[in-house]
N, C-alpha and C. Protein backbone atom coordinates (compact mmCIF):
# COMPACT_ATOMS: atom_id res chain seq x y z
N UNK A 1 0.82 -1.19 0.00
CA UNK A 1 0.00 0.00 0.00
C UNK A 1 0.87 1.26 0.00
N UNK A 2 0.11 2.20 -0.85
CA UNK A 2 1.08 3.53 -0.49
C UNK A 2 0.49 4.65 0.27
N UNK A 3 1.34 5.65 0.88
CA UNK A 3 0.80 6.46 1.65
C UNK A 3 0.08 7.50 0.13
N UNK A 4 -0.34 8.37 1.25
CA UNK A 4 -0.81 9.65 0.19
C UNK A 4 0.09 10.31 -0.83
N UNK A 5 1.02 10.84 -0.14
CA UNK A 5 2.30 11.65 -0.44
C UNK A 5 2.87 10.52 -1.40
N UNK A 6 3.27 9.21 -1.52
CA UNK A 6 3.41 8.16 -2.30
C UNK A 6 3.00 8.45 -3.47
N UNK A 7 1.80 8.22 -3.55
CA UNK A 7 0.93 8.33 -4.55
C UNK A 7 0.93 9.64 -5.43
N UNK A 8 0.84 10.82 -4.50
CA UNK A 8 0.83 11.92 -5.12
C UNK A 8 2.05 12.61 -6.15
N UNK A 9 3.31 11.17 -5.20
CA UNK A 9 4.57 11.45 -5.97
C UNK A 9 4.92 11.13 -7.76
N UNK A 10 4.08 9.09 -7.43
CA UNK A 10 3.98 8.77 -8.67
C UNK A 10 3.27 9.72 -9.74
N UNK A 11 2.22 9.94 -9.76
CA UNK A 11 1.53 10.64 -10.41
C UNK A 11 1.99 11.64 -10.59
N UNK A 12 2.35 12.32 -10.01
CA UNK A 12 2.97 13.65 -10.63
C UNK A 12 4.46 13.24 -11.60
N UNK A 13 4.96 12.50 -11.20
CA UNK A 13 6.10 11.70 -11.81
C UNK A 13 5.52 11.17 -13.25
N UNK A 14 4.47 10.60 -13.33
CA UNK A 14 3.90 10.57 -14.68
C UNK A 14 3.89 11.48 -15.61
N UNK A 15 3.38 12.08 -14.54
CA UNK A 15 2.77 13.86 -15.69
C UNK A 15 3.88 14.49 -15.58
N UNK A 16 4.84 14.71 -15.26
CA UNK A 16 6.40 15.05 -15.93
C UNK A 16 6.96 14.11 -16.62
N UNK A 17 6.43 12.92 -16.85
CA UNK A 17 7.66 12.48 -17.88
C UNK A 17 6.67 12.13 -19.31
N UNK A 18 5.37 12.17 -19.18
CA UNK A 18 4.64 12.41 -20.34
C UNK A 18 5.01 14.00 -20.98
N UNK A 19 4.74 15.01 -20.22
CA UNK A 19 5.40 16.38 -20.72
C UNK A 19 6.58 16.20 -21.40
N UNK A 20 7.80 15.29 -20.50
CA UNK A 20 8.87 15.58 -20.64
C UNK A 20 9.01 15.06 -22.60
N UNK A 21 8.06 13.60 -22.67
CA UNK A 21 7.79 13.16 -23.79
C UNK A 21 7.61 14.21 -24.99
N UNK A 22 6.62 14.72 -24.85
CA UNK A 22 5.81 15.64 -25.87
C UNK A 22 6.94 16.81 -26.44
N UNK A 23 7.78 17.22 -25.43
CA UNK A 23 9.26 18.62 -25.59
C UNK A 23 9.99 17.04 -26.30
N UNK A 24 10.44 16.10 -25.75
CA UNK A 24 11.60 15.48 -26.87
C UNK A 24 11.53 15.71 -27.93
N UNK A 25 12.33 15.94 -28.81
CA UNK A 25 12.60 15.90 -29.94
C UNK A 25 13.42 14.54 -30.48
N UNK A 26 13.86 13.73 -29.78
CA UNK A 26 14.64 12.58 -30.23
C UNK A 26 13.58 11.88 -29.91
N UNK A 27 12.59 10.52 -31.24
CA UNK A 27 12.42 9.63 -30.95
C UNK A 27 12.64 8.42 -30.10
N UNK A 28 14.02 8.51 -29.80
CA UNK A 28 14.53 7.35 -28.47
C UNK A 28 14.69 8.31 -27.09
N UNK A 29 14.56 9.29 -26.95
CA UNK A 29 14.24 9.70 -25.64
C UNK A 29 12.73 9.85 -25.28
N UNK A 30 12.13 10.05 -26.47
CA UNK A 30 10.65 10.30 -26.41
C UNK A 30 10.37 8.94 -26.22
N UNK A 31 10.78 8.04 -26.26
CA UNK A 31 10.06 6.52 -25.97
C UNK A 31 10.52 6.07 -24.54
N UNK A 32 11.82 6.89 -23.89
CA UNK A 32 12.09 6.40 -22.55
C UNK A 32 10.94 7.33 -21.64
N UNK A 33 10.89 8.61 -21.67
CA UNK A 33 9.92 9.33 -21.17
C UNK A 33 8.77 8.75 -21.34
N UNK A 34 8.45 8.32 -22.59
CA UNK A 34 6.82 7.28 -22.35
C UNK A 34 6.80 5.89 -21.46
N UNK A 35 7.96 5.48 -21.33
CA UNK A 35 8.39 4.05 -20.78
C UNK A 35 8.23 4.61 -19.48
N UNK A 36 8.90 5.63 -18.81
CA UNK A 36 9.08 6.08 -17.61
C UNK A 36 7.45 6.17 -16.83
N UNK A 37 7.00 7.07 -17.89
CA UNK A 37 5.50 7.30 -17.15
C UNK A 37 4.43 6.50 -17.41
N UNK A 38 4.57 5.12 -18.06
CA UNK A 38 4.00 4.39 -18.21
C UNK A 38 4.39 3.52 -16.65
N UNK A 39 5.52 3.43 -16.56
CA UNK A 39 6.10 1.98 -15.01
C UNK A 39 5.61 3.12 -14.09
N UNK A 40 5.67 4.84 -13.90
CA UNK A 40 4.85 5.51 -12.66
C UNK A 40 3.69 5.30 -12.71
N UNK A 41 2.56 5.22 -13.46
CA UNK A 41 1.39 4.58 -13.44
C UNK A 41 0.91 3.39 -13.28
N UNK A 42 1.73 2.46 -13.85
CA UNK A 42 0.94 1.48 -13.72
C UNK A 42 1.66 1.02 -12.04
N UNK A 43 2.68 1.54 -11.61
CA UNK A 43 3.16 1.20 -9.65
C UNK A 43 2.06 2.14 -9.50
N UNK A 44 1.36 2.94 -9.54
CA UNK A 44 0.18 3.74 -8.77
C UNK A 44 -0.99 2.70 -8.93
N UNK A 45 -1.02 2.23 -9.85
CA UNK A 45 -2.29 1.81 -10.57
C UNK A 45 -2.48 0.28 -9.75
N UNK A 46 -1.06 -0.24 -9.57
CA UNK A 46 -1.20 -1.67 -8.63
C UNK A 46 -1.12 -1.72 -7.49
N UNK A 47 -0.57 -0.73 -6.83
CA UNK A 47 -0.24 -0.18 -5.15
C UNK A 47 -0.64 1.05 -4.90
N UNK A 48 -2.24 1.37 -5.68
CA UNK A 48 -3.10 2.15 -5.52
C UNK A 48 -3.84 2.32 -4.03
N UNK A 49 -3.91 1.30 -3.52
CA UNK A 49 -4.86 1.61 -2.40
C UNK A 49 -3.73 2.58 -0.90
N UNK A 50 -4.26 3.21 -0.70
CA UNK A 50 -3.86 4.19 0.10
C UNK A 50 -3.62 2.95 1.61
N UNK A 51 -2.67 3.58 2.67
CA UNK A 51 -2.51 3.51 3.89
C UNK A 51 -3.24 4.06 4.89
N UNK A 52 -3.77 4.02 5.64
CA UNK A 52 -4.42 4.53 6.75
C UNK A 52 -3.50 5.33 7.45
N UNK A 53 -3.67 6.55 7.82
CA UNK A 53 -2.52 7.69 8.54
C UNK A 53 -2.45 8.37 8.11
């Protein structure tokens, strides 16, 4: 389980490296930035449920 702050990290970690995607200009960095915020989502998406505290 993740805490709040956890969670709030991944996700925002997504949405900077999708941005970071869209500014690449190199096809092979633009695919690590999609790779990146694809593995921060889908760890939110499976260790989604929040902690109590």
């Amino acid at each position: 389980m993740l805490s709040a702050s956890e969670l709030i990290y991944l996700l925002s970690r997504e949405r900077q490296s999708r941005a970071m995607a869209k500014r690449a200009r190199d096809p092979a960095i633009r695919h690590i930035h999609i790779a990146l915020a694809e593995a921060y989502a889908r760890r939110a998406r499976e260790t989604g449920d929040l902690k109590a505290g």
